[in-house]
C-alpha atoms as a PDB file:
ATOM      1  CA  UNK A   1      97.677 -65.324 230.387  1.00  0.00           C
ATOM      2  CA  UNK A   2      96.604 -63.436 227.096  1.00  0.00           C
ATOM      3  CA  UNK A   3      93.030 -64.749 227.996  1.00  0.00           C
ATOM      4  CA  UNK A   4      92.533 -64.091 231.456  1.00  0.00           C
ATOM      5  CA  UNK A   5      93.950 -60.377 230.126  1.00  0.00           C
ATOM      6  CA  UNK A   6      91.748 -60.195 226.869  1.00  0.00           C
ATOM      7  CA  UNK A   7      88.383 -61.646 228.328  1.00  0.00           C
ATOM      8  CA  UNK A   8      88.061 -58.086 230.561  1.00  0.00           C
ATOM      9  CA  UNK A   9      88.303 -55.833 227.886  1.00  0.00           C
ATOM     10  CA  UNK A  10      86.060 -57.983 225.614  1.00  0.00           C
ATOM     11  CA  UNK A  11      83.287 -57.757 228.724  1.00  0.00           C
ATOM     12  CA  UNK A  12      83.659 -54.401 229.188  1.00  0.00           C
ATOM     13  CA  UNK A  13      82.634 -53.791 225.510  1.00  0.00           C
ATOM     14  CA  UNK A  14      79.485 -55.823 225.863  1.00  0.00           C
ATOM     15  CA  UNK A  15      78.271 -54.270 229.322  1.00  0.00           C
ATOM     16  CA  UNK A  16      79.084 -50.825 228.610  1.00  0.00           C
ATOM     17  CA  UNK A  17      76.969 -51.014 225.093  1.00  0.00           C
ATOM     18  CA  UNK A  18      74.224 -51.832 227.429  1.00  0.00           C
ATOM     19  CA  UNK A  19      74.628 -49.447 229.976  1.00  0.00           C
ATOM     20  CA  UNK A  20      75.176 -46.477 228.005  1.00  0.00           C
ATOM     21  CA  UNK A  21      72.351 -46.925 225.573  1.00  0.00           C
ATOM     22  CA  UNK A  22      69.316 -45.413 227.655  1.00  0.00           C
ATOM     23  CA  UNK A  23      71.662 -42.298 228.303  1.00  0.00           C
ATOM     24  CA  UNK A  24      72.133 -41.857 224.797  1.00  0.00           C
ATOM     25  CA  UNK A  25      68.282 -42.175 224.291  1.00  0.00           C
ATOM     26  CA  UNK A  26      67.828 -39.673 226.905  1.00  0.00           C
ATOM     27  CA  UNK A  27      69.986 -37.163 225.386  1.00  0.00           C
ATOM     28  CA  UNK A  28      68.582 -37.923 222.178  1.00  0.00           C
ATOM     29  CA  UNK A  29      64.803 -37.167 223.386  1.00  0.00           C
ATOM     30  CA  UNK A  30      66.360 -34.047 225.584  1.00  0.00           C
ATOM     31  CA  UNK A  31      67.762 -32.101 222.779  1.00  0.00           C
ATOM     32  CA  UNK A  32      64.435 -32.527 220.454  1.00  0.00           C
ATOM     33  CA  UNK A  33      62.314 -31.634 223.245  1.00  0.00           C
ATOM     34  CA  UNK A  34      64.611 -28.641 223.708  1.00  0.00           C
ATOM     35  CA  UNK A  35      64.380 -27.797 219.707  1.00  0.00           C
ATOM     36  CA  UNK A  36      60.781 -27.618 220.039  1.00  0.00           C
ATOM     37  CA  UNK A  37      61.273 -25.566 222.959  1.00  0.00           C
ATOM     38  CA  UNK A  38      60.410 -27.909 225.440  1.00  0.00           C
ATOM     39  CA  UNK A  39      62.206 -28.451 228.907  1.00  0.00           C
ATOM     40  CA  UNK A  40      62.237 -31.896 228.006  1.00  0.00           C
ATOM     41  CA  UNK A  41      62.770 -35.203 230.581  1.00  0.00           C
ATOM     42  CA  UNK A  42      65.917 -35.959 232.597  1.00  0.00           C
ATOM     43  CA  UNK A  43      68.874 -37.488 230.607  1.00  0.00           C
ATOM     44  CA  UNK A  44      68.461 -40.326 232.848  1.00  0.00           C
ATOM     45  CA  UNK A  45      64.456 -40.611 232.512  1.00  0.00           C
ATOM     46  CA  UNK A  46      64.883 -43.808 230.212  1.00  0.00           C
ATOM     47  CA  UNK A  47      66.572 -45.322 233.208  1.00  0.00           C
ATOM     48  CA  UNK A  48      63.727 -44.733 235.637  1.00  0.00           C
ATOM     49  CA  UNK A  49      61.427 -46.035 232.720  1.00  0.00           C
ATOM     50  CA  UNK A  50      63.302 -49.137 232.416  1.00  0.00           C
ATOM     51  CA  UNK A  51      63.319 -49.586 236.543  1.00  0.00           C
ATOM     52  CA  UNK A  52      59.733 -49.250 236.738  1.00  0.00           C
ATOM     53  CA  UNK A  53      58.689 -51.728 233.822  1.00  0.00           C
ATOM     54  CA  UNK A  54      60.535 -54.210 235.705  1.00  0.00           C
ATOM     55  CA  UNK A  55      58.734 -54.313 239.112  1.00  0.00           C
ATOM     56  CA  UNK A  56      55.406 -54.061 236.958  1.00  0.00           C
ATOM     57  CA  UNK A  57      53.390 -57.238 236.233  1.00  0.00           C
ATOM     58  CA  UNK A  58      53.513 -58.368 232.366  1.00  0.00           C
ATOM     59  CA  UNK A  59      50.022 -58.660 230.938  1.00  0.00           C
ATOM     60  CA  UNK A  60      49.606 -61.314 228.686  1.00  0.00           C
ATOM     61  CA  UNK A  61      47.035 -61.781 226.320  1.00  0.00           C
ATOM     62  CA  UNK A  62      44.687 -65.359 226.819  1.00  0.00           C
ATOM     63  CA  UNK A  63      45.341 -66.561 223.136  1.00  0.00           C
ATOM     64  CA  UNK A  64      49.517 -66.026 223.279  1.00  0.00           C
ATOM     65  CA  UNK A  65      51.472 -68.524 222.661  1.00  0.00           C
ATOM     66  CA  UNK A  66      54.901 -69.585 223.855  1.00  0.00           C
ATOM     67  CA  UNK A  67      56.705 -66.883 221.070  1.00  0.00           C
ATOM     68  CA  UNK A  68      54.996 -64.118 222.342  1.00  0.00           C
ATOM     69  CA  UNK A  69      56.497 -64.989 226.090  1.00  0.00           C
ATOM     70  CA  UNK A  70      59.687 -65.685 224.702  1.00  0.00           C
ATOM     71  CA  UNK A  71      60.062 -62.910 221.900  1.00  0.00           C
ATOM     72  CA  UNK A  72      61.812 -60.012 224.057  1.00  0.00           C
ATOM     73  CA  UNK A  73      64.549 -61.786 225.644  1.00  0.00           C
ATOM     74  CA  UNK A  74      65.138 -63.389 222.634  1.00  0.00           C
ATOM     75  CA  UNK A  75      65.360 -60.003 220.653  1.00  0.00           C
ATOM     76  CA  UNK A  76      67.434 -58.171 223.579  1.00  0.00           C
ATOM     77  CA  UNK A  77      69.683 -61.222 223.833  1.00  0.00           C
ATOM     78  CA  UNK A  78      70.040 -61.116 219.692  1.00  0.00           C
ATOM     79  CA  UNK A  79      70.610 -57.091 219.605  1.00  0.00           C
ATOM     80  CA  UNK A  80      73.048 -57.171 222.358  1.00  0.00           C
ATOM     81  CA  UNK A  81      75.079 -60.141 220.844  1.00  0.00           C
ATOM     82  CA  UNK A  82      75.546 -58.054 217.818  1.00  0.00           C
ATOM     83  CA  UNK A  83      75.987 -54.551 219.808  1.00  0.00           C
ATOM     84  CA  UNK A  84      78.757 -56.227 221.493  1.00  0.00           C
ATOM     85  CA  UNK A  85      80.711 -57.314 218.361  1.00  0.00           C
ATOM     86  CA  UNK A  86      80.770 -53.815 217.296  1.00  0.00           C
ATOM     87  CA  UNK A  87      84.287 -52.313 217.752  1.00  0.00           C
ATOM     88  CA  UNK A  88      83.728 -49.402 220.019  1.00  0.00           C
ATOM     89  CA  UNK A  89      86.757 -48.713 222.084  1.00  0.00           C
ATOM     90  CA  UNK A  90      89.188 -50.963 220.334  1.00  0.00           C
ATOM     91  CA  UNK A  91      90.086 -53.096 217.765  1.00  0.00           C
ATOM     92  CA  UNK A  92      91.296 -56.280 218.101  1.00  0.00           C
ATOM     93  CA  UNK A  93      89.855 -57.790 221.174  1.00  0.00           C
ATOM     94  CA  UNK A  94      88.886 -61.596 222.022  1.00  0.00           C
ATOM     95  CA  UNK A  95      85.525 -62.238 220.002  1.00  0.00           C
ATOM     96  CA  UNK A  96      86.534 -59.552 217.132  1.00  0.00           C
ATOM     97  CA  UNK A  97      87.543 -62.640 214.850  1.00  0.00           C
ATOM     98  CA  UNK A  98      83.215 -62.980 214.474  1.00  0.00           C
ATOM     99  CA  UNK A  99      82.842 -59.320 214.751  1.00  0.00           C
ATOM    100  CA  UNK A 100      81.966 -59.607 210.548  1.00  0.00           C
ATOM    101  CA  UNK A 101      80.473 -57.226 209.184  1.00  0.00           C
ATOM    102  CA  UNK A 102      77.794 -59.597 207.628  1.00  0.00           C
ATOM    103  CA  UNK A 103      76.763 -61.452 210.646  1.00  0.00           C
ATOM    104  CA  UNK A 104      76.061 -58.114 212.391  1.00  0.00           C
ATOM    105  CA  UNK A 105      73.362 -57.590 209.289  1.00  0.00           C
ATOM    106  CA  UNK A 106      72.229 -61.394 210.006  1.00  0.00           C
ATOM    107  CA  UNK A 107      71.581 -61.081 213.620  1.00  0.00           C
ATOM    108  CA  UNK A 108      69.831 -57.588 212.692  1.00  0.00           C
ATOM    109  CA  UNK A 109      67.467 -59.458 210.326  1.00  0.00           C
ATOM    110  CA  UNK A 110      66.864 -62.623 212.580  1.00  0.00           C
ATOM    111  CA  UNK A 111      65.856 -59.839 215.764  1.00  0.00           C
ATOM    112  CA  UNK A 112      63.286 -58.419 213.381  1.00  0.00           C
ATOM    113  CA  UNK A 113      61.692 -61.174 212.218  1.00  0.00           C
ATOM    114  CA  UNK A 114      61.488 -62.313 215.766  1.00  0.00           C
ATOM    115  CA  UNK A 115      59.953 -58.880 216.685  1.00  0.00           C
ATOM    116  CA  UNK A 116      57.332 -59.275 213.752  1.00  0.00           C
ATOM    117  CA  UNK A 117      56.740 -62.987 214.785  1.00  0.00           C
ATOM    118  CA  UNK A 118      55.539 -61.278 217.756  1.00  0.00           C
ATOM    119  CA  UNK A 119      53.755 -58.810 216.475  1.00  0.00           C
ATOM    120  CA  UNK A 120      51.671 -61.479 214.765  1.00  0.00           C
ATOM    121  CA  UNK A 121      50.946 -63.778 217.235  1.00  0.00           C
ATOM    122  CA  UNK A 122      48.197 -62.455 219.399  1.00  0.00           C
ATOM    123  CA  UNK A 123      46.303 -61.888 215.788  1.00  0.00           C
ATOM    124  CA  UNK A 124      45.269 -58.292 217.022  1.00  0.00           C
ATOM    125  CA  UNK A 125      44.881 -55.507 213.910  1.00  0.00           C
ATOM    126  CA  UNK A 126      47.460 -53.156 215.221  1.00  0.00           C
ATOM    127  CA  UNK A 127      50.381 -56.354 215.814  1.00  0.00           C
ATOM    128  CA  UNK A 128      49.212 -57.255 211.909  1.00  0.00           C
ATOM    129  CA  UNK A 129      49.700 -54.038 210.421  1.00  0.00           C
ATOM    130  CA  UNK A 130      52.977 -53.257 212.132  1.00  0.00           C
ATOM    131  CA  UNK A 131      54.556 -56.561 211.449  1.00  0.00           C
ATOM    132  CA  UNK A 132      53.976 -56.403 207.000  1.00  0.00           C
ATOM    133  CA  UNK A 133      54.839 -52.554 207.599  1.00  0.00           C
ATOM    134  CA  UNK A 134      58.256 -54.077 209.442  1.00  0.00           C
ATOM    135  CA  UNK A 135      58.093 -56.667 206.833  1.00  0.00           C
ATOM    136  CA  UNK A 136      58.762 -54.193 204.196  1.00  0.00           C
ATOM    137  CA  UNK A 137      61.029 -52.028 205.755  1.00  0.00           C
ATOM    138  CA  UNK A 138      63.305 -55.170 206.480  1.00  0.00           C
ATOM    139  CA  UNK A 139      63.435 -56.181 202.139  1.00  0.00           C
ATOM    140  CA  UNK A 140      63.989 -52.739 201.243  1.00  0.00           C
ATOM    141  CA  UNK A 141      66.874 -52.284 203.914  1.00  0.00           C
ATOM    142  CA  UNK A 142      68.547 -55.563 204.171  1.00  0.00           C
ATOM    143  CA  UNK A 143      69.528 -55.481 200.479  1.00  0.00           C
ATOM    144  CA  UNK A 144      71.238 -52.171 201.005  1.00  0.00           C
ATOM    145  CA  UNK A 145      72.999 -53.374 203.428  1.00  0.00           C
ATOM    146  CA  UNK A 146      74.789 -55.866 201.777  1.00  0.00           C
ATOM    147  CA  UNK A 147      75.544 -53.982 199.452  1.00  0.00           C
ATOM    148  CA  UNK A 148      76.965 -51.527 201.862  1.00  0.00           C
ATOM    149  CA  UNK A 149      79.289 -54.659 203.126  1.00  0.00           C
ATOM    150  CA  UNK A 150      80.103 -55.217 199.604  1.00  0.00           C
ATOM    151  CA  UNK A 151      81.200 -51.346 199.096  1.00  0.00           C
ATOM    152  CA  UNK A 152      82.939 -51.413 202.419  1.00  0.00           C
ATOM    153  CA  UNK A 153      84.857 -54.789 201.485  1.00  0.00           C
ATOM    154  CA  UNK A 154      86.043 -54.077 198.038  1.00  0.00           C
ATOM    155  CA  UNK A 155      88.211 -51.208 199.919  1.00  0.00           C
ATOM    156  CA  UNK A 156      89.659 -52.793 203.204  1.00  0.00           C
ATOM    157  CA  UNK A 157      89.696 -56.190 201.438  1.00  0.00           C
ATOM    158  CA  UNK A 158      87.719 -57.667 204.265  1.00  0.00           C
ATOM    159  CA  UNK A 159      84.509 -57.821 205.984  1.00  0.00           C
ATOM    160  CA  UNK A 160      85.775 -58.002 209.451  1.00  0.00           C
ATOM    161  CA  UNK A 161      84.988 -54.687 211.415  1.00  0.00           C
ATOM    162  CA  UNK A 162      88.037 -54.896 213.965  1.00  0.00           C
ATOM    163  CA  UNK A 163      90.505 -55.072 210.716  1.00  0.00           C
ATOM    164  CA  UNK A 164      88.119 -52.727 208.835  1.00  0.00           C
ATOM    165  CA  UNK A 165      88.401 -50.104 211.656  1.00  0.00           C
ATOM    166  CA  UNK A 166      92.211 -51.073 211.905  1.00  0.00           C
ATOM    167  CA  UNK A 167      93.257 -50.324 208.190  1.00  0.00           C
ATOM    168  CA  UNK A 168      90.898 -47.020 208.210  1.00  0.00           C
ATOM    169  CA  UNK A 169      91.920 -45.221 211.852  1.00  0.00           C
ATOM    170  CA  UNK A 170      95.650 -45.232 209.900  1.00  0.00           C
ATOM    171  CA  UNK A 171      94.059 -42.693 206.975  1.00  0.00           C
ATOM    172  CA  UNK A 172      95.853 -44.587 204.702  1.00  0.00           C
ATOM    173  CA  UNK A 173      92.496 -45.055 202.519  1.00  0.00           C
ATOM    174  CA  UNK A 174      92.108 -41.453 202.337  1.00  0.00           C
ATOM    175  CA  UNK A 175      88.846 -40.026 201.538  1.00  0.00           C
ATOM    176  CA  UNK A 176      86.969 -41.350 198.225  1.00  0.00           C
ATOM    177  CA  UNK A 177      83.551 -40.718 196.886  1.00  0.00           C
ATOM    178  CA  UNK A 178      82.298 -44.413 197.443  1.00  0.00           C
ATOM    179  CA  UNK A 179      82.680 -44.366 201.239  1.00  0.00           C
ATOM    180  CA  UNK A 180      80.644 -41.411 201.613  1.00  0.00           C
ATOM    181  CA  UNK A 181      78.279 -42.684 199.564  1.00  0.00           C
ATOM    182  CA  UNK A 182      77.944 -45.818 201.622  1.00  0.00           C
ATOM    183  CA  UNK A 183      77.794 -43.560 204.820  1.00  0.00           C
ATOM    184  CA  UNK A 184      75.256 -41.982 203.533  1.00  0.00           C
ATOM    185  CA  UNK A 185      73.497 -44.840 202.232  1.00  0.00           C
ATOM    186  CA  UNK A 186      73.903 -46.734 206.253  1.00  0.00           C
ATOM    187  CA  UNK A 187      72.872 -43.661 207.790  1.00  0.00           C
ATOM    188  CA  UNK A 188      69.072 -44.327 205.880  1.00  0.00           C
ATOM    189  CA  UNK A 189      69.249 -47.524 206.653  1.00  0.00           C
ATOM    190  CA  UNK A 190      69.933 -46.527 210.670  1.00  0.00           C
ATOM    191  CA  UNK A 191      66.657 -43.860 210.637  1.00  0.00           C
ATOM    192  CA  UNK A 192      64.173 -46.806 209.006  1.00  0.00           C
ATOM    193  CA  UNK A 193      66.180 -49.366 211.041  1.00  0.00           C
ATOM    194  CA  UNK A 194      65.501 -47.845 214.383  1.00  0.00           C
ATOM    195  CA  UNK A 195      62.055 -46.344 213.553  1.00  0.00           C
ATOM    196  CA  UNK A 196      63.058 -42.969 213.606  1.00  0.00           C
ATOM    197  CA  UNK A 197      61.810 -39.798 211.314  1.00  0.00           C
ATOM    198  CA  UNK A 198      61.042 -39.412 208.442  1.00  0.00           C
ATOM    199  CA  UNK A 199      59.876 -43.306 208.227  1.00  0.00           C
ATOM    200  CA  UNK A 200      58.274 -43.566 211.610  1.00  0.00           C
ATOM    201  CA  UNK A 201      58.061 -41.369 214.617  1.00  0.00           C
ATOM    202  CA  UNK A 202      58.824 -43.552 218.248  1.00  0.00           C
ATOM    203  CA  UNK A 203      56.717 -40.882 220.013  1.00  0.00           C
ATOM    204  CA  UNK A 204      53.338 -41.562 218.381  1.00  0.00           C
ATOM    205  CA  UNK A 205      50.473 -43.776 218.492  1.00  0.00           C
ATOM    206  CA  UNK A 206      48.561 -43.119 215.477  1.00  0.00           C
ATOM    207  CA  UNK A 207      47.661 -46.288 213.852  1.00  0.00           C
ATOM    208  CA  UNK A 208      48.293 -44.615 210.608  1.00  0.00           C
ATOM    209  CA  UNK A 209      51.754 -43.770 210.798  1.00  0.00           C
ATOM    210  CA  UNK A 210      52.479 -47.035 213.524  1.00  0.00           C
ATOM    211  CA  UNK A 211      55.306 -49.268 212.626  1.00  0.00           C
ATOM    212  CA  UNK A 212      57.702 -50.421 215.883  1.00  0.00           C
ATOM    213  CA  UNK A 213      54.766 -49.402 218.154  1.00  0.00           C
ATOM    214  CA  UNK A 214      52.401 -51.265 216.249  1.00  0.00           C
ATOM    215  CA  UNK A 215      53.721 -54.712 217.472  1.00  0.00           C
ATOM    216  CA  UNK A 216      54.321 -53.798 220.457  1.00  0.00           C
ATOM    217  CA  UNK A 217      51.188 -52.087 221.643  1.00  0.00           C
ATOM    218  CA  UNK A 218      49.903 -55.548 223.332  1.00  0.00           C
ATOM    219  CA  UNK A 219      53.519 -55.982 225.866  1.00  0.00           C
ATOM    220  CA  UNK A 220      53.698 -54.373 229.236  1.00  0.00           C
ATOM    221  CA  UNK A 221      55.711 -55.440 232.152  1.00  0.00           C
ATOM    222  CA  UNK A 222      59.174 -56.847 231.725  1.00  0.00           C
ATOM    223  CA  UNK A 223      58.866 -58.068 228.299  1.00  0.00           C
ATOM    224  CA  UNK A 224      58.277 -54.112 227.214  1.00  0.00           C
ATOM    225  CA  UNK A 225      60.973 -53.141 229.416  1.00  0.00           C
ATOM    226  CA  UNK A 226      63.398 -55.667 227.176  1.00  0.00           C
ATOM    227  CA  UNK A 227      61.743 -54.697 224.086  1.00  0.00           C
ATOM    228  CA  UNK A 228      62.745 -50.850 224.713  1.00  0.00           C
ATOM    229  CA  UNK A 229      66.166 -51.781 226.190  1.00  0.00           C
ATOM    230  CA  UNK A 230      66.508 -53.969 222.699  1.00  0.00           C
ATOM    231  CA  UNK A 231      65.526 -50.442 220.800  1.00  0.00           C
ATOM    232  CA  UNK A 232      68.361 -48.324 222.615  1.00  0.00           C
ATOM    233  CA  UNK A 233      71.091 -50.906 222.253  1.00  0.00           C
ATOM    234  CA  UNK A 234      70.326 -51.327 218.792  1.00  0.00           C
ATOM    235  CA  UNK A 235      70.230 -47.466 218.532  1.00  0.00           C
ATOM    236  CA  UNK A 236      73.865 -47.629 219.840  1.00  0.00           C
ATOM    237  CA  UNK A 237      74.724 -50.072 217.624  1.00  0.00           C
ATOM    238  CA  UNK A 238      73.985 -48.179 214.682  1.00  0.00           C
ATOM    239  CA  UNK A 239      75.937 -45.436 216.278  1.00  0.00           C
ATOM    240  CA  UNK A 240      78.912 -47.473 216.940  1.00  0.00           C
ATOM    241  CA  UNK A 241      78.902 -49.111 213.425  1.00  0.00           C
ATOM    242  CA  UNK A 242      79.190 -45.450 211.608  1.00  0.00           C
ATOM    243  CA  UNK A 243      81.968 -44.900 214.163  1.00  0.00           C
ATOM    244  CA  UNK A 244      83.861 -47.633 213.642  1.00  0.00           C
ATOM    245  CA  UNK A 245      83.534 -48.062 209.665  1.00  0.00           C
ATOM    246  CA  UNK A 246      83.657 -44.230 208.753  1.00  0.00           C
ATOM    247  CA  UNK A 247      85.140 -42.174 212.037  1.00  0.00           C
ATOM    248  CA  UNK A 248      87.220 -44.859 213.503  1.00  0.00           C
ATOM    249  CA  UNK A 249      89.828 -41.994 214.435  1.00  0.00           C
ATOM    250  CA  UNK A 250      90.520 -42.177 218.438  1.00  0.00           C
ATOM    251  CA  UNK A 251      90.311 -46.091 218.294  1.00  0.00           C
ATOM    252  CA  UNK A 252      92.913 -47.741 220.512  1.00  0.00           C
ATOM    253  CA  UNK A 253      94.911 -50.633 218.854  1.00  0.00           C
ATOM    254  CA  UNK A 254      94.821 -54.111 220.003  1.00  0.00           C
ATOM    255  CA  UNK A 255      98.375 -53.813 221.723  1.00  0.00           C
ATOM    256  CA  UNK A 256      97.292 -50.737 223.446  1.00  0.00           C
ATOM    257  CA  UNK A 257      97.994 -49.735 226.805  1.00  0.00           C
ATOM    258  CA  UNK A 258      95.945 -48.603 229.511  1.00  0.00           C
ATOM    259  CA  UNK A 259      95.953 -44.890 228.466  1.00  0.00           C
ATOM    260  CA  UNK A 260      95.359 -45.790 224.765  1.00  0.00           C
ATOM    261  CA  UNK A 261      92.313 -47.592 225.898  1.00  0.00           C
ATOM    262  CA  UNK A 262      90.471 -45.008 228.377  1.00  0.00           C
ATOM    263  CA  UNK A 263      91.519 -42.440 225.686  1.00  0.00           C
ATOM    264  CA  UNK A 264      89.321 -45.166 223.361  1.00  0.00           C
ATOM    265  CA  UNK A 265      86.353 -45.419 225.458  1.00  0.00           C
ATOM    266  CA  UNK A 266      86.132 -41.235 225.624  1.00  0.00           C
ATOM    267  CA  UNK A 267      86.518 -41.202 222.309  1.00  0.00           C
ATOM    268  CA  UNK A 268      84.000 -43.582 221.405  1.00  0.00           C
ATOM    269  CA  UNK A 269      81.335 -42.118 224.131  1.00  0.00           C
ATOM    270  CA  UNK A 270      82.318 -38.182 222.186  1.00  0.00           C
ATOM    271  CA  UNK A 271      81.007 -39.685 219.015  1.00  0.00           C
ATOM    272  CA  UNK A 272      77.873 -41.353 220.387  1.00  0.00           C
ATOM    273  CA  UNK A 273      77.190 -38.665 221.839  1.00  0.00           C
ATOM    274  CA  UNK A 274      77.274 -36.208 218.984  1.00  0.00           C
ATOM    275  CA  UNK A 275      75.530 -39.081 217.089  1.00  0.00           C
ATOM    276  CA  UNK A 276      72.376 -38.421 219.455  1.00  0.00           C
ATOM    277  CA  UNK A 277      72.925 -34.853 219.590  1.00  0.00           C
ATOM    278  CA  UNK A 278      73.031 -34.760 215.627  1.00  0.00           C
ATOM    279  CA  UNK A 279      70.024 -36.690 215.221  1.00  0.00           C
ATOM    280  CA  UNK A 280      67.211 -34.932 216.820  1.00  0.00           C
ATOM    281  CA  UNK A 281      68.387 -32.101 214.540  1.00  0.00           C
ATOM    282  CA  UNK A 282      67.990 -34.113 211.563  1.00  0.00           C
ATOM    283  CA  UNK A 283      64.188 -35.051 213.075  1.00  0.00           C
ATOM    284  CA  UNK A 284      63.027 -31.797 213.689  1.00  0.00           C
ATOM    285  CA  UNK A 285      64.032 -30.312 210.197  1.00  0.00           C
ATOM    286  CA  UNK A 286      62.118 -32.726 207.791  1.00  0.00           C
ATOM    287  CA  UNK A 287      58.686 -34.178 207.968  1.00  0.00           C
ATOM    288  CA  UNK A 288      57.135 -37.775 208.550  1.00  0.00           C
ATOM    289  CA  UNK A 289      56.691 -39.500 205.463  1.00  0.00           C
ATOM    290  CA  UNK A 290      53.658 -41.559 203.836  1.00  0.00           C
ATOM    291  CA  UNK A 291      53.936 -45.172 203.841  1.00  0.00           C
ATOM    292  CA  UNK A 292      53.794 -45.761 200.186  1.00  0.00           C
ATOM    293  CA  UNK A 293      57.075 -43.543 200.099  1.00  0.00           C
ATOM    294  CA  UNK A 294      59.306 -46.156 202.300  1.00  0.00           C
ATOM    295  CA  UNK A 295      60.155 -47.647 199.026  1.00  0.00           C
ATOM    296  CA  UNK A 296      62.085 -44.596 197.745  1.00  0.00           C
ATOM    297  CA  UNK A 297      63.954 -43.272 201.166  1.00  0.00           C
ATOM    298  CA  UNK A 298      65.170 -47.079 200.733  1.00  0.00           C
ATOM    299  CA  UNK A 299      65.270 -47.206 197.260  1.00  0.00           C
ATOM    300  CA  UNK A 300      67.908 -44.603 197.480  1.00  0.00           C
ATOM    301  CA  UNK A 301      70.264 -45.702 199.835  1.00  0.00           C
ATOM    302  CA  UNK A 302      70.520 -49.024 198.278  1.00  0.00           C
ATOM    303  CA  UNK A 303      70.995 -46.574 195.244  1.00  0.00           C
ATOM    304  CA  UNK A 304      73.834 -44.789 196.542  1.00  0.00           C
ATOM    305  CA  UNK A 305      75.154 -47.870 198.582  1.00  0.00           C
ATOM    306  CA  UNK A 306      75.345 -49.614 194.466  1.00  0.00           C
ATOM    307  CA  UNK A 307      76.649 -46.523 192.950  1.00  0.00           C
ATOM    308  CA  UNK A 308      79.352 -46.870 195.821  1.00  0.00           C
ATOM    309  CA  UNK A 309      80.474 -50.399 194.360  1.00  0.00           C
ATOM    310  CA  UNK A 310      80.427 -49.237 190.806  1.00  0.00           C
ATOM    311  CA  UNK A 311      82.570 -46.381 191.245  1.00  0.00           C
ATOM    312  CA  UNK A 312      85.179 -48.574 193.108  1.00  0.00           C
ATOM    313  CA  UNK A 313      84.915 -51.212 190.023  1.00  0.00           C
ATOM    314  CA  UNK A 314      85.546 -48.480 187.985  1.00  0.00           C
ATOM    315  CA  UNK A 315      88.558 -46.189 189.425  1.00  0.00           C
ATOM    316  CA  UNK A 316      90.308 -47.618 192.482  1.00  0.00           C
ATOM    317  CA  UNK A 317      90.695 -43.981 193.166  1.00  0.00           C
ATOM    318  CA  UNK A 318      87.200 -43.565 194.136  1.00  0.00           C
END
């Protein structure tokens, strides 16, 4: 009975992270357009673009092998598995006992080396350049991290995001120095993660600056049409992780009752959507960076994500 009550709620979680994240693109390229005094496309635009990338026939190069064919399903299937163990609405439902904190950064890691694999295989200059610029993103990011897991840990005792979100909805941790410095430290990681200013700009196509676009340049058709949709739910994810580890306030429980839950899912739409409101503003108020200057944006959220651990080694206050 607990199943056949459980398995719902647990669904609804992994189709709504789908279908919400090309409106939260959407409002995310409305308000920049509208900061650079633009009118902008319709909220729903990324919809349409999705829609027509489906009925159009996928191009594929003569020399591709089977991973090129194969690469975007396997990266939307990979990004949605770990979209969908995100907590969003509530904690505690039927797959939350592999909702860890570390697998999410696994399945992360093993979608961009698929997308990079990809990149590579058709040997074109473009595919080459974006997959060791993707490459080098992924060392400098994956490190921090873990070591934003390891911050996060050492203070909820566990790496499992439904109990993480559990323990810190309750404001019993209080606020302390070392999990703002590991929000700030995530929320670098997010921008390079999702290709987004000041490491690359999704609106360009200047091979100099390239670095998502770069390996994907060669797809058309369906397969680009799963390679954006992977981009937006992983763009949600992101959102939903800084939710549930640092604003898990509005969470429902896992006993919670109907009300408790749609009172959840506004919640948790509220935050994504200030998430994509807040982040255009962040775009349009610093500049695109150099390559050779990846290192330190990275550099200093694995920084900050370290200086998180040490001050909790060092006062349990902090």
């Amino acid at each position: 009975m607990a199943l056949i009550l459980d398995l719902p709620l647990q669904l609804l979680q992994i189709v709504l992270v789908v279908a919400i994240a090309p409106l939260m693109m959407g409002v995310t390229r409305k308000v920049r357009a509208r900061l650079l005094r633009r009118v902008g496309p319709p909220l729903l635009q990324p919809y349409h673009d999705l829609w027509k990338l489906m009925h159009k026939e996928a191009v594929v190069a003569d020399n591709a092998s089977w991973v090129y064919r194969r690469a975007p399903y396997a990266l939307f299937a990979i990004t949605w598995v770990a979209a969908g163990l995100v907590p969003t609405y509530a904690t505690g439902l039927l797959f939350s006992w592999s909702a860890d904190l570390i697998a999410v950064v696994a399945l992360l890691g093993t979608g961009r080396f698929v997308l990079a694999l990809a990149g590579m295989d058709i040997g074109t200059a473009f595919g080459g350049i974006g997959s060791s610029r993707e490459m080098m993103i992924a060392s400098l990011a994956e490190p921090a991290m873990l070591m934003i897991s390891f911050a996060v840990a050492l203070i909820a005792g566990t790496t499992q995001l439904s109990a993480i979100a559990a323990l810190f909805s309750t404001g019993e941790v209080g606020v302390r120095v070392s999990l703002g410095l590991a929000l700030l430290a995530l929320i670098m990681v997010g921008i390079a993660e999702n290709a987004r200013i000041p490491i690359d700009n999704p609106s360009t196509h200047l091979e100099l600056t390239m670095v998502h676009e770069a390996m994907i340049l060669e797809y058309s058709g369906r397969h680009l049409a799963m390679i954006e949709l992977a981009a937006q739910v992983k763009l949600v994810l992101y959102f939903s992780l800084i939710a549930c580890l640092f604003v898990p306030f509005g969470i429902a429980g896992s006993d919670a009752g109907p009300l408790h839950l749609a009172l959840g899912i506004l919640a948790w739409l509220a935050k994504l959507t200030l998430f994509a409101v807040l982040l255009p503003i962040a775009e349009t108020s610093v500049a695109k960076m150099r390559v050779f200057r990846y290192p330190a944006f990275l550099g200093s959220a694995f920084a900050a994500a370290a200086l998180a651990v040490f001050l909790r080694f060092v006062s349990r206050g902090f």
